[in-house]
C-alpha atoms as a PDB file:
ATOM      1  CA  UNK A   1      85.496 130.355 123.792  1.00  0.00           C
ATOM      2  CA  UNK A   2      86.901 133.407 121.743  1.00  0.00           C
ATOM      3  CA  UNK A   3      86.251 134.055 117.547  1.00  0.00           C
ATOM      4  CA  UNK A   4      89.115 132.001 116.364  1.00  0.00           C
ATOM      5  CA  UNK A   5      88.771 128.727 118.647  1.00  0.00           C
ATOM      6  CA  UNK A   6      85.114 128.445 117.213  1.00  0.00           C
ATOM      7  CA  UNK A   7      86.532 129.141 113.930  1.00  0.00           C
ATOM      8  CA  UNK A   8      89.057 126.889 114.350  1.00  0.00           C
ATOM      9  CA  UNK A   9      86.368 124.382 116.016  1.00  0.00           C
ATOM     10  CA  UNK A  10      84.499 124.695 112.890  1.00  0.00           C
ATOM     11  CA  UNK A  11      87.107 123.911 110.437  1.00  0.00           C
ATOM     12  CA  UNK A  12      88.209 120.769 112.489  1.00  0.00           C
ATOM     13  CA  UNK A  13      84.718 119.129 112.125  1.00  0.00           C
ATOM     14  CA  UNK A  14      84.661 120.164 108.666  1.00  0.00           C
ATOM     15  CA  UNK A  15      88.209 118.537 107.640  1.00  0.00           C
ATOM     16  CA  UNK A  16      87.355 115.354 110.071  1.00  0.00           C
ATOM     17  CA  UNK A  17      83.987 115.455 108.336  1.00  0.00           C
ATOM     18  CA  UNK A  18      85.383 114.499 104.762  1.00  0.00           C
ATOM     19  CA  UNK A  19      88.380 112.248 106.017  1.00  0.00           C
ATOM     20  CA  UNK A  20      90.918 114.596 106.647  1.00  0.00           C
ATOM     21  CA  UNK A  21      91.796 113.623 110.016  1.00  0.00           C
ATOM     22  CA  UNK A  22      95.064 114.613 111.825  1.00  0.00           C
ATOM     23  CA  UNK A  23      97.203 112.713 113.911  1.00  0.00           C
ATOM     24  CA  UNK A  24     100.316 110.259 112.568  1.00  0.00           C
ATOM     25  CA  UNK A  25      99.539 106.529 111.912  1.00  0.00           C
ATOM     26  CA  UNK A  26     101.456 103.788 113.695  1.00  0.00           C
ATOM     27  CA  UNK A  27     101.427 100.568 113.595  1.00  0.00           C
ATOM     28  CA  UNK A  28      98.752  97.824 114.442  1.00  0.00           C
ATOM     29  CA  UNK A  29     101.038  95.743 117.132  1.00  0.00           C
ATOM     30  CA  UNK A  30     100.163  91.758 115.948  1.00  0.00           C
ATOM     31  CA  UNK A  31      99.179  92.577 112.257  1.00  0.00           C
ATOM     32  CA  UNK A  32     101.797  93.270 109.325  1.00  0.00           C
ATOM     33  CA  UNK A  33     103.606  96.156 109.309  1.00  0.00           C
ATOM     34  CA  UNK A  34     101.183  97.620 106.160  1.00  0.00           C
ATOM     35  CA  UNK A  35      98.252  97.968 108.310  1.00  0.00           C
ATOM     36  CA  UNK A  36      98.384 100.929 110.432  1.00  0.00           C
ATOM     37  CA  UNK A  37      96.090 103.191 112.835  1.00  0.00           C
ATOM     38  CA  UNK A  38      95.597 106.268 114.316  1.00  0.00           C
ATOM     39  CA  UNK A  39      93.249 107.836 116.796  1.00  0.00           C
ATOM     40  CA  UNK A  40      92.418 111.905 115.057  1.00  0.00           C
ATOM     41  CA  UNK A  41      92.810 114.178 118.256  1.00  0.00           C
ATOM     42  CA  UNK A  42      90.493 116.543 116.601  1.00  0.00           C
ATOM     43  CA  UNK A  43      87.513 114.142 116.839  1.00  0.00           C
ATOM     44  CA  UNK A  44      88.579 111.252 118.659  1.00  0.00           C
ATOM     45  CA  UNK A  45      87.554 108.590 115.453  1.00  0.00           C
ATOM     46  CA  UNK A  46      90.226 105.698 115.533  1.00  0.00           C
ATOM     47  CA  UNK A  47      91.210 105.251 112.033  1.00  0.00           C
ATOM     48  CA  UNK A  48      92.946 102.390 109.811  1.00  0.00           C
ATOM     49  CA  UNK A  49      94.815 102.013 106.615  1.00  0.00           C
ATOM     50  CA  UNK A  50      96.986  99.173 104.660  1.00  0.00           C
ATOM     51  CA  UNK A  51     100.074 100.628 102.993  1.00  0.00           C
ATOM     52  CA  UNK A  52     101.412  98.170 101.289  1.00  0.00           C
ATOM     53  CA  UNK A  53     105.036  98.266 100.433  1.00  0.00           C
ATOM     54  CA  UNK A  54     105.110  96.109  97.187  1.00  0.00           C
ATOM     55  CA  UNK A  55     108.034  93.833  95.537  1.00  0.00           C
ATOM     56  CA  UNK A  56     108.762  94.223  91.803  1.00  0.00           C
ATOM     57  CA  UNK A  57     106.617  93.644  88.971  1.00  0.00           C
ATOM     58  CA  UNK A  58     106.654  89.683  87.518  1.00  0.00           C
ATOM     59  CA  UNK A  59     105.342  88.463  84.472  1.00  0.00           C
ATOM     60  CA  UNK A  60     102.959  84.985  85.783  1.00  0.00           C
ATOM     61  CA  UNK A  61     103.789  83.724  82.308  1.00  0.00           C
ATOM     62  CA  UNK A  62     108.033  83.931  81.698  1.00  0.00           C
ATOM     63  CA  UNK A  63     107.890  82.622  78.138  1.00  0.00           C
ATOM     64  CA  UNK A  64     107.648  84.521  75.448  1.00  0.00           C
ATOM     65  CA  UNK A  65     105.364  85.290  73.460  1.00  0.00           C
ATOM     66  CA  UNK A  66     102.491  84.297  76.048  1.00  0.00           C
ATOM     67  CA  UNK A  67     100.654  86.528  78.181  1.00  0.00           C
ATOM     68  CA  UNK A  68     101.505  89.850  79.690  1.00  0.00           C
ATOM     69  CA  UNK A  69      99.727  89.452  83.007  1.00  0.00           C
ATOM     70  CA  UNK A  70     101.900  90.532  85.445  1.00  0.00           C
ATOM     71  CA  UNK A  71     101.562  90.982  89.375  1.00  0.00           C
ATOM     72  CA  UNK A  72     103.388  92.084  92.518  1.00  0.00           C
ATOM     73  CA  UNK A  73     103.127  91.174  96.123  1.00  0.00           C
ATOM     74  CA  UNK A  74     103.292  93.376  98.945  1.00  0.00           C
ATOM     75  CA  UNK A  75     106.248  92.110 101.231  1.00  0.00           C
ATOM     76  CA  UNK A  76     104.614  92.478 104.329  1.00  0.00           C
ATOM     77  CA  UNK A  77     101.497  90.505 103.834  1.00  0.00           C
ATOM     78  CA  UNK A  78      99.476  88.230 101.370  1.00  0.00           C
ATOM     79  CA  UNK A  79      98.057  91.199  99.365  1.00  0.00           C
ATOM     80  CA  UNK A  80      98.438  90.801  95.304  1.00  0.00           C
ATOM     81  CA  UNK A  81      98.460  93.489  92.691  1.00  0.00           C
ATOM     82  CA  UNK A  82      97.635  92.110  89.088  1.00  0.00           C
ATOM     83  CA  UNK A  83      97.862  94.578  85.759  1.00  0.00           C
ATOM     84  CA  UNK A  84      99.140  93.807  82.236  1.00  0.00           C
ATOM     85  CA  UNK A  85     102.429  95.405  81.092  1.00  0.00           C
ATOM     86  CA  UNK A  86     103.282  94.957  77.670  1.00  0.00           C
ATOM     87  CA  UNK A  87     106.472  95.131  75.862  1.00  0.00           C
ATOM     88  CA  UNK A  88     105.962  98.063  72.768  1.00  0.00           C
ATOM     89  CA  UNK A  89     108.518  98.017  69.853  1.00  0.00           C
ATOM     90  CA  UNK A  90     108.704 100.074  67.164  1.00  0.00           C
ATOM     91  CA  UNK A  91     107.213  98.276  64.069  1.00  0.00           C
ATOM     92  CA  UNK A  92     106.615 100.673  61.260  1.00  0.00           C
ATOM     93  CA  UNK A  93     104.034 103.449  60.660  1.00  0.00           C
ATOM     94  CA  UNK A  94     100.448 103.015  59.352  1.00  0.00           C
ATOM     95  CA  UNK A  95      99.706 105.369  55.923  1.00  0.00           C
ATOM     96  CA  UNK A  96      99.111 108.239  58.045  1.00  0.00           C
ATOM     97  CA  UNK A  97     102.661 108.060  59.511  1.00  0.00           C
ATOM     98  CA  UNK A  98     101.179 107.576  63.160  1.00  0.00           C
ATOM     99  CA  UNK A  99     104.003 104.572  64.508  1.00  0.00           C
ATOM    100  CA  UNK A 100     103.156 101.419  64.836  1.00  0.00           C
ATOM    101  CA  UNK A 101     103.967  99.256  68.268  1.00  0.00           C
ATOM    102  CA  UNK A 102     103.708  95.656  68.998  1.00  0.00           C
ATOM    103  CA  UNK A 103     104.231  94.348  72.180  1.00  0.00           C
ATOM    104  CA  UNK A 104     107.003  91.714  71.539  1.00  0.00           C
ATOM    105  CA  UNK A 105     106.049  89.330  74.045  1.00  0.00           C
ATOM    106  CA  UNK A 106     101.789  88.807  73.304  1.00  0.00           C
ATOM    107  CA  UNK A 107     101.908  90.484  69.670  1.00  0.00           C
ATOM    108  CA  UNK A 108      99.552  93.233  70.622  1.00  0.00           C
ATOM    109  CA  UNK A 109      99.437  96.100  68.506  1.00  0.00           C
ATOM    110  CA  UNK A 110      98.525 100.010  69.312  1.00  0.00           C
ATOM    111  CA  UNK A 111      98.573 102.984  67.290  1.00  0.00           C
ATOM    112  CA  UNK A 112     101.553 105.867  68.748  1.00  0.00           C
ATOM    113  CA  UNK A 113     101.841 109.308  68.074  1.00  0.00           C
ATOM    114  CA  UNK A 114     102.767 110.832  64.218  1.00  0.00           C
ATOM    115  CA  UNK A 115     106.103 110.919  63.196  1.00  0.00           C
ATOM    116  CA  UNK A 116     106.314 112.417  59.840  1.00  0.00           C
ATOM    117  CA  UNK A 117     109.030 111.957  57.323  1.00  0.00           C
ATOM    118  CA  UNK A 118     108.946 116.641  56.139  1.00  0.00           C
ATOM    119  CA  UNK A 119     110.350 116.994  53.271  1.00  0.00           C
ATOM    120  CA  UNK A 120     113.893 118.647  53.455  1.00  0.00           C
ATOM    121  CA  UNK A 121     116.487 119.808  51.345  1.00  0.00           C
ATOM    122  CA  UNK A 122     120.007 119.415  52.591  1.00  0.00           C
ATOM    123  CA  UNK A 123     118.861 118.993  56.245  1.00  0.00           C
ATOM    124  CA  UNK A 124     116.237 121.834  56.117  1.00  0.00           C
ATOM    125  CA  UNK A 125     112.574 121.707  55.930  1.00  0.00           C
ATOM    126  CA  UNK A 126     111.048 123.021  52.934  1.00  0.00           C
ATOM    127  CA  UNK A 127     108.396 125.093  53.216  1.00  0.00           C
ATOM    128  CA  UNK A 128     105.662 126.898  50.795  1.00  0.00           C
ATOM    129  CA  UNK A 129     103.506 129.554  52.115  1.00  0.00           C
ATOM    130  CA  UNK A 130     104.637 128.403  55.580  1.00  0.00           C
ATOM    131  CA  UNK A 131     103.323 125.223  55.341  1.00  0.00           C
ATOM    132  CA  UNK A 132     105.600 121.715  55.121  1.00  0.00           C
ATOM    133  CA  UNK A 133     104.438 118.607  53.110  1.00  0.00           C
ATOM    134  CA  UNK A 134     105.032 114.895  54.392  1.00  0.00           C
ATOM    135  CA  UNK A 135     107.063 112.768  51.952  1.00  0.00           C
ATOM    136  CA  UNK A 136     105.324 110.020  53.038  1.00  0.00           C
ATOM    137  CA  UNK A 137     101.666 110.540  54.050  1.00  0.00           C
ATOM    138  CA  UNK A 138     101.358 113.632  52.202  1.00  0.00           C
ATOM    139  CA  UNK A 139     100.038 115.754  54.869  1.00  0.00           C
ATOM    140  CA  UNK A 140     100.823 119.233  54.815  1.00  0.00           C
ATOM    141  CA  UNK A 141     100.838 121.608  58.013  1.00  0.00           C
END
């Protein structure tokens, strides 16, 4: 065995060593088509994985103004995704002009990012010393 194939020995067992194992997944006949398999030619370990192919988001409560639970299914087996996706509008700013959003199905409500009303004159910021004041929070930058 020359330099390179123990080098290249070396850096097989080290990539199979922390999951990296070649070889192209197929898969498992008499199972749903998410679950898949491969055998890694580099160290002979059969190998599995699910990858689910998943429908689109639903709410589990449709009314409004209920909960914002929401889940998908994959479309190839029983597997079930669950997260909470809420519905953010606009609804004012606080006193330190970060925006205000409330979710318009569950009335949750979460702090955004600034938006700051500068003070302009005839569609130009004003500044002083190179610094702009807020008309409405009073913050200056």
């Amino acid at each position: 065995m020359g330099f390179w194939d123990k080098v290249k020995s070396v850096a097989n067992s080290a990539k199979c060593m922390t999951g990296w194992h070649a070889g192209e997944y197929s898969h498992i006949s008499g199972k749903p088509e998410c679950h898949l398999e491969k055998t890694c030619p580099d160290c002979n370990e059969y190998v599995t994985k699910k990858k689910h192919k998943f429908s689109d988001w639903k709410y589990t409560n449709n009314s409004m103004n209920e909960q914002c639970d929401s889940i998908r299914n994959c479309i190839h087996c029983d597997h079930q995704e669950q997260k909470v996706i809420h519905q953010y509008e606009k609804n004012g700013k606080d006193s330190s002009c970060r925006i205000i959003e409330k979710c318009k199905r569950c009335g949750d409500e979460q702090l955004g990012r600034e938006s700051h009303n500068w003070i302009s004159i005839m569609g130009h910021e004003v500044k002083a010393q190179g610094k702009r004041k807020c008309k409405d929070c009073k913050t200056v930058e």
